[in-house]
Protein backbone atom coordinates (compact mmCIF):
# COMPACT_ATOMS: atom_id res chain seq x y z
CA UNK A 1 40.20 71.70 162.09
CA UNK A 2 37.76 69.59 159.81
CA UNK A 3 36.24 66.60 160.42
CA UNK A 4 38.55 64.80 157.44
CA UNK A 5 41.73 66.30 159.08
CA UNK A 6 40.90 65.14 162.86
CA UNK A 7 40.34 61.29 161.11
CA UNK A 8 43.31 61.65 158.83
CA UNK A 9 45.62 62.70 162.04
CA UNK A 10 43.60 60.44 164.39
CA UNK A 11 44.55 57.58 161.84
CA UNK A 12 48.15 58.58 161.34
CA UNK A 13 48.46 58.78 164.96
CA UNK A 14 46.77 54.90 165.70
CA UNK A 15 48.91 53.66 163.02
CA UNK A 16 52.28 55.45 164.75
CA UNK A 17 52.08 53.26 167.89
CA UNK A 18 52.70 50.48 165.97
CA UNK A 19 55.96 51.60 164.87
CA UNK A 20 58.99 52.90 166.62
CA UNK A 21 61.15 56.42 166.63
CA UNK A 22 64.37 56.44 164.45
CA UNK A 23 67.82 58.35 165.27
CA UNK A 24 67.43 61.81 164.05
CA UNK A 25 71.76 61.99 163.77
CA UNK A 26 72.72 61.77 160.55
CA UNK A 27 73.95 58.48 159.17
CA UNK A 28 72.90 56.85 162.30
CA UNK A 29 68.76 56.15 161.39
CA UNK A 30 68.69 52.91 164.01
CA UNK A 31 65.45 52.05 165.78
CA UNK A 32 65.40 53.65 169.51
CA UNK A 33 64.89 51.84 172.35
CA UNK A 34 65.63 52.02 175.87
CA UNK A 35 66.55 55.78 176.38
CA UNK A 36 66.44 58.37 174.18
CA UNK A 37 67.51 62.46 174.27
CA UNK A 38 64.64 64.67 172.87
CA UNK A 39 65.40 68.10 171.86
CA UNK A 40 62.61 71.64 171.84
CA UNK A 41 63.01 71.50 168.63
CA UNK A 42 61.16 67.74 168.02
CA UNK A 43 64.38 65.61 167.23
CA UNK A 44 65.48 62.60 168.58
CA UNK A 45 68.34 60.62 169.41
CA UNK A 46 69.90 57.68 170.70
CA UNK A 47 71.82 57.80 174.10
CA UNK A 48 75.15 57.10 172.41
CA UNK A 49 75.27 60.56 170.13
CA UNK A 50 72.93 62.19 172.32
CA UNK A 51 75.41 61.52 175.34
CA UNK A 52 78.14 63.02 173.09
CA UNK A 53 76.78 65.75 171.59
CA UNK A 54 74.64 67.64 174.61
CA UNK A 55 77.31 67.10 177.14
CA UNK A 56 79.11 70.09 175.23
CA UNK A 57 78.45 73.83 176.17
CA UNK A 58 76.88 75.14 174.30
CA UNK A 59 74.34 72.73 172.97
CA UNK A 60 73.76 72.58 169.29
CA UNK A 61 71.15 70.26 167.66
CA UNK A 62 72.84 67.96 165.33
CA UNK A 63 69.99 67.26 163.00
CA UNK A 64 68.96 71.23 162.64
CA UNK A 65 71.91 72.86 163.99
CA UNK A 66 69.48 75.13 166.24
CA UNK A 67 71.14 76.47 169.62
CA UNK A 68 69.80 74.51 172.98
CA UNK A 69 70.60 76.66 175.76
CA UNK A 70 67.50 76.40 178.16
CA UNK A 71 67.09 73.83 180.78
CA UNK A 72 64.20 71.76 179.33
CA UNK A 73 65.31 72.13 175.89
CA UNK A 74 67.23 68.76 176.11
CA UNK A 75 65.62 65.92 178.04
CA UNK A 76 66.61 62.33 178.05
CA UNK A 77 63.60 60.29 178.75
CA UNK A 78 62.80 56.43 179.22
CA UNK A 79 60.91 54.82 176.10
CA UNK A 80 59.31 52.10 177.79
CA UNK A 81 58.45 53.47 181.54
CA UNK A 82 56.93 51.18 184.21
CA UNK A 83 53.65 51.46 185.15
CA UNK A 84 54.17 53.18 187.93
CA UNK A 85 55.88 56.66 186.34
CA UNK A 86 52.35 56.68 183.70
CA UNK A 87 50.22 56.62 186.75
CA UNK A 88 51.73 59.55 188.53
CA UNK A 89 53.29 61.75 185.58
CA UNK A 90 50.10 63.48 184.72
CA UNK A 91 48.35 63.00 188.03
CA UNK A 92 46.64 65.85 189.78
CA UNK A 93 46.89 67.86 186.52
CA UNK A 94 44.23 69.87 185.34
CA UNK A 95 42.51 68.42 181.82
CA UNK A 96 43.30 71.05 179.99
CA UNK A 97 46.83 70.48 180.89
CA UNK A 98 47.06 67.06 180.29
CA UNK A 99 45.29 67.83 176.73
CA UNK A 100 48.03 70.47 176.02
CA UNK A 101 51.05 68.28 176.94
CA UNK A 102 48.81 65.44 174.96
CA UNK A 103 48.65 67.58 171.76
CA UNK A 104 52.46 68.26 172.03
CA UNK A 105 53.14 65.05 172.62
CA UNK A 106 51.27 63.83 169.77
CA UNK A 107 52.44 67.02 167.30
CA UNK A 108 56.13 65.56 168.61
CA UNK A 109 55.15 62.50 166.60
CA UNK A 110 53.49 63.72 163.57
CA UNK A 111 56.58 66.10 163.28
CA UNK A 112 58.79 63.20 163.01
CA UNK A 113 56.46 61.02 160.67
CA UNK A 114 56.30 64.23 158.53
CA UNK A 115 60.60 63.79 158.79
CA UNK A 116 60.63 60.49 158.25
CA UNK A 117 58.40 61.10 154.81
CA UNK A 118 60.07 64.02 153.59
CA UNK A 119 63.54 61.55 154.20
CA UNK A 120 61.82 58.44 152.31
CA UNK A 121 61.02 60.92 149.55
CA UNK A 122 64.35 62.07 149.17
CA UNK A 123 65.61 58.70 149.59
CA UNK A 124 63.10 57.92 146.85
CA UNK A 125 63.83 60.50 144.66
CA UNK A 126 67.42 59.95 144.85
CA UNK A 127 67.16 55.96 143.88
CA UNK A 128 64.96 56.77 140.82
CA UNK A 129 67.54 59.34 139.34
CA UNK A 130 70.13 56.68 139.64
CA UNK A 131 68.24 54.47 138.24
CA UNK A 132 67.31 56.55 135.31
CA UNK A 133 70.92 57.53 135.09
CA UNK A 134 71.70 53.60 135.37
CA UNK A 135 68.61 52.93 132.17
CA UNK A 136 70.50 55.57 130.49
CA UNK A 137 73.85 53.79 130.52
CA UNK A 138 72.33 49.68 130.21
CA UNK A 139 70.47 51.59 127.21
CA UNK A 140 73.49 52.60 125.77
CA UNK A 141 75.59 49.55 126.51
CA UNK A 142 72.47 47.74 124.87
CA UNK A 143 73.36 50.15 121.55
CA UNK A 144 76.77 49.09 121.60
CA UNK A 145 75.86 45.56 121.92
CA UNK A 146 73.54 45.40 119.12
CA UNK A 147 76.02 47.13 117.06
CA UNK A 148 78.61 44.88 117.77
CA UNK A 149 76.22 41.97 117.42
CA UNK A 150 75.03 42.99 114.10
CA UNK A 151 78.63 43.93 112.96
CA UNK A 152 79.59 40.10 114.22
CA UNK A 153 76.38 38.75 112.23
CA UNK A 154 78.00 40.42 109.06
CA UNK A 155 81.47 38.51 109.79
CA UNK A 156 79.81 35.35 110.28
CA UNK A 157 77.85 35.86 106.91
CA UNK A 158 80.81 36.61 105.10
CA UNK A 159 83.10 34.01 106.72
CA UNK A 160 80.60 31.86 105.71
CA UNK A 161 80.66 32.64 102.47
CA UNK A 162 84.06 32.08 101.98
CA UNK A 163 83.84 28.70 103.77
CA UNK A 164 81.00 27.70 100.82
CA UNK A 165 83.62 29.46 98.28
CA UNK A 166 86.21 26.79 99.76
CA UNK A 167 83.90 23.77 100.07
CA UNK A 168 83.50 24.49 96.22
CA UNK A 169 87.14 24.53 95.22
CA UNK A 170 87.56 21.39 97.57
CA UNK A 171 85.04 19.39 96.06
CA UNK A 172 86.37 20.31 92.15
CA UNK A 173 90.26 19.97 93.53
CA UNK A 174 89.15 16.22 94.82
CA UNK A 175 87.46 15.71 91.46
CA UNK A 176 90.71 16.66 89.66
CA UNK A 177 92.71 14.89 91.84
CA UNK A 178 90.68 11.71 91.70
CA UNK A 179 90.62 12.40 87.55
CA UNK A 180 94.55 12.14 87.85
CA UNK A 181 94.74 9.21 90.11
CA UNK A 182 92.68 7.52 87.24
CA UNK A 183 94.74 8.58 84.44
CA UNK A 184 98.19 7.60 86.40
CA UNK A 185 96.37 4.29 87.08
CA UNK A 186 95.39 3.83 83.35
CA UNK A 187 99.34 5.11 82.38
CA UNK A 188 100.79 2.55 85.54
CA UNK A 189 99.08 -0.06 83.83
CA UNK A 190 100.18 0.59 80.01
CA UNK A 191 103.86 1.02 81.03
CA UNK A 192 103.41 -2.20 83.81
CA UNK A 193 102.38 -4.07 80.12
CA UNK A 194 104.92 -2.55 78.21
CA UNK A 195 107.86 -3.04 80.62
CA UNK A 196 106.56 -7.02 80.82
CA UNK A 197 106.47 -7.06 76.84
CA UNK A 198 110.14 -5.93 76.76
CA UNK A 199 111.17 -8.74 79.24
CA UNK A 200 109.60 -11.27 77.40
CA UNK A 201 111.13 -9.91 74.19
CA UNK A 202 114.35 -9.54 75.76
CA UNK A 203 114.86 -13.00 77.23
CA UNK A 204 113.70 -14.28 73.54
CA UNK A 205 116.34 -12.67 72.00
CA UNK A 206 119.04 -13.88 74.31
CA UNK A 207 118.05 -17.02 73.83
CA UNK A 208 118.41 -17.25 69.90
CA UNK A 209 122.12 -15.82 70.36
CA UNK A 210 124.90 -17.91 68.49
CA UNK A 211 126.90 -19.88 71.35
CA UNK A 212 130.42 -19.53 69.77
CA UNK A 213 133.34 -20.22 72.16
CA UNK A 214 135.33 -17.63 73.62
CA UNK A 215 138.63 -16.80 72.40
CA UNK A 216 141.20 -16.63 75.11
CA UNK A 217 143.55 -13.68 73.76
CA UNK A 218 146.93 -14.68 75.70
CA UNK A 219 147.14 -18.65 74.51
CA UNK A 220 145.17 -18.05 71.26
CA UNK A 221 143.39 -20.76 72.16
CA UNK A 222 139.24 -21.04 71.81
CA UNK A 223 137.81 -22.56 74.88
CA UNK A 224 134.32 -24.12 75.01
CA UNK A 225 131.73 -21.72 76.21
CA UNK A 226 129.83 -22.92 78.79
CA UNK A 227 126.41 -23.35 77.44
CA UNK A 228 123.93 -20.87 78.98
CA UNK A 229 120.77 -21.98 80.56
CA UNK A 230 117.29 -20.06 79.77
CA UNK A 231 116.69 -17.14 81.98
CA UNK A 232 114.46 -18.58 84.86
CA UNK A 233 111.75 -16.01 86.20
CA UNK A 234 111.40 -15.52 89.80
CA UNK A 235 107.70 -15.52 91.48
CA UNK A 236 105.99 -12.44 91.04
CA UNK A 237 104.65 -10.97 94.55
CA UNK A 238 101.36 -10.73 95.43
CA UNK A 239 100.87 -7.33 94.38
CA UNK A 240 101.52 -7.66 90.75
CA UNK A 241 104.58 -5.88 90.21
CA UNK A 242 106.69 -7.09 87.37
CA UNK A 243 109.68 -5.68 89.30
CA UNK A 244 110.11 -8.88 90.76
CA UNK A 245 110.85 -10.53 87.70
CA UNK A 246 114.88 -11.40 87.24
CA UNK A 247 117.04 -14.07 86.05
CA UNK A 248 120.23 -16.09 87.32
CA UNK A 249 123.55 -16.69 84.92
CA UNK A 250 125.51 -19.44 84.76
CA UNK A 251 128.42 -17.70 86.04
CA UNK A 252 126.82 -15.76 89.00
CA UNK A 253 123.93 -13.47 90.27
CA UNK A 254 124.53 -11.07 87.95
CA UNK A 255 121.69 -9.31 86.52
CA UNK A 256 120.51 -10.34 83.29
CA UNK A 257 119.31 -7.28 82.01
CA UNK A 258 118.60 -3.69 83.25
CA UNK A 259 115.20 -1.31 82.36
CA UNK A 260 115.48 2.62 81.57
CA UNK A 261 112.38 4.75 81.46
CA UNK A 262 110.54 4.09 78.18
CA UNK A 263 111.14 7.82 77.15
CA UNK A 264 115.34 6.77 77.59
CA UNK A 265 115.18 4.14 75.52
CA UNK A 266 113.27 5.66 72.49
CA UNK A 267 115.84 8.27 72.72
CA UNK A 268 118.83 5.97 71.37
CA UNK A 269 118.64 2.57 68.88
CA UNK A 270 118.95 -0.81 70.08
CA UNK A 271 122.26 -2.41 69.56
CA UNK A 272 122.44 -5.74 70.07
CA UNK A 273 125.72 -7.14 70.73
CA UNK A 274 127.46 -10.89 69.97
């Protein structure tokens, strides 16, 4: 053995007391302590499988599966012995002994870091092809997102497009609509005059009328006729609107005259009537 290989295994073997044996059964993996069963064939477990697994004949190694049929193949040792059982375990041995069962001891260990690492590997190799498979699949839902992003971007363009288009056919449908409002002001006003004119006119006329007597048709007789007062002119309200204006007759509230639309009355001549 080189120089480089004793430090590298001298190393590996300082930095192993720090650390503490794992259960070699599978799905198990918890931290021994206490007792533990050690096989021949450099496995470990905890007393709990151990206990139920090599009180079966015959013995089979659950981590390898290899047969266990001799009497030291299956010891279950103390982790943590008292100071008493190191004193005496190797006493009165010869050194070359003591190196041998040493050397096992310590190839027992290096057997089970080399486990461990070959387990962390495969651990390790296992995470990073799920995690490539899980890159592959956040890659493609990232696709699929920007697609659908880019698709929705294209909507929103267009949608807002047609909201301009709208905004323009709002703003010249208010412009029309306020044109109107001015031209149905302009032609309230003319017919408000025109309407007031007529009054006027009206009441004018009815007040140049001969005031002949009435002729009573079952005596024969002409009675006076009462003599008929000007048409008085209520307040107009306070908005304006000439269709407060009206008049009172001697002989009731009857109405003294009644409008028809402008276009009505240039449909048929005037008559006027004694």
């Amino acid at each position: 053995m080189s120089n480089s290989a004793r430090e590298e295994q001298a190393a590996t073997t300082m930095s192993l007391c720090d650390d503490t044996l794992l259960c070699n059964f599978p799905k198990c993996r918890i931290k021994l302590n206490g007792f533990a069963w050690v096989t021949a064939c450099s496995h470990v477990f905890c007393d709990q499988h151990g206990s139920g697994e090599f009180t079966r004949s015959p013995a089979i190694c659950p981590a390898c599966s290899s047969a266990l049929s001799g009497k030291l193949d299956i010891v279950r040792t103390e982790l943590s012995p008292s100071e008493d059982y190191k004193a005496m375990v190797l006493a009165g041995l010869r050194p070359d002994i003591v190196l041998d069962i040493s050397s096992r001891a310590l190839a027992f260990w290096s057997y089970q870091v080399h486990q461990e690492h070959m387990y962390q590997e495969y651990s390790l190799s296992q995470a990073e092809g799920q995690l490539k498979q899980m890159e592959k699949v956040l890659t493609q839902q990232n696709q699929s997102r920007e697609l659908e992003l880019t698709a929705m971007r294209g909507e929103i363009s267009s949608l807002k497009k047609v909201m301009e288009d709208y905004k323009r056919k709002y703003s010249e449908m208010s412009e029309r609509l306020m044109e109107r409002n001015r031209q149905y002001q302009k032609l309230q006003g003319l017919y408000d005059s025109l309407r007031l004119r007529n009054m006027v006119v009206g009441v004018g006329e009815r007040d140049t009328l001969p005031q002949a007597g009435h002729h009573n048709v079952n005596t024969g007789a002409a009675q006076p006729s009462t003599p008929q007062r000007s048409p008085q002119f209520l307040s107009v309200g306070h908005d304006g609107d000439s269709r407060f204006f009206s008049c009172l007759e001697a002989d009731g509230a009857k109405t003294f005259f009644q409008f028809s639309s402008p276009a009505r009355e240039r449909g048929r001549p005037f008559i006027r009537k004694y």
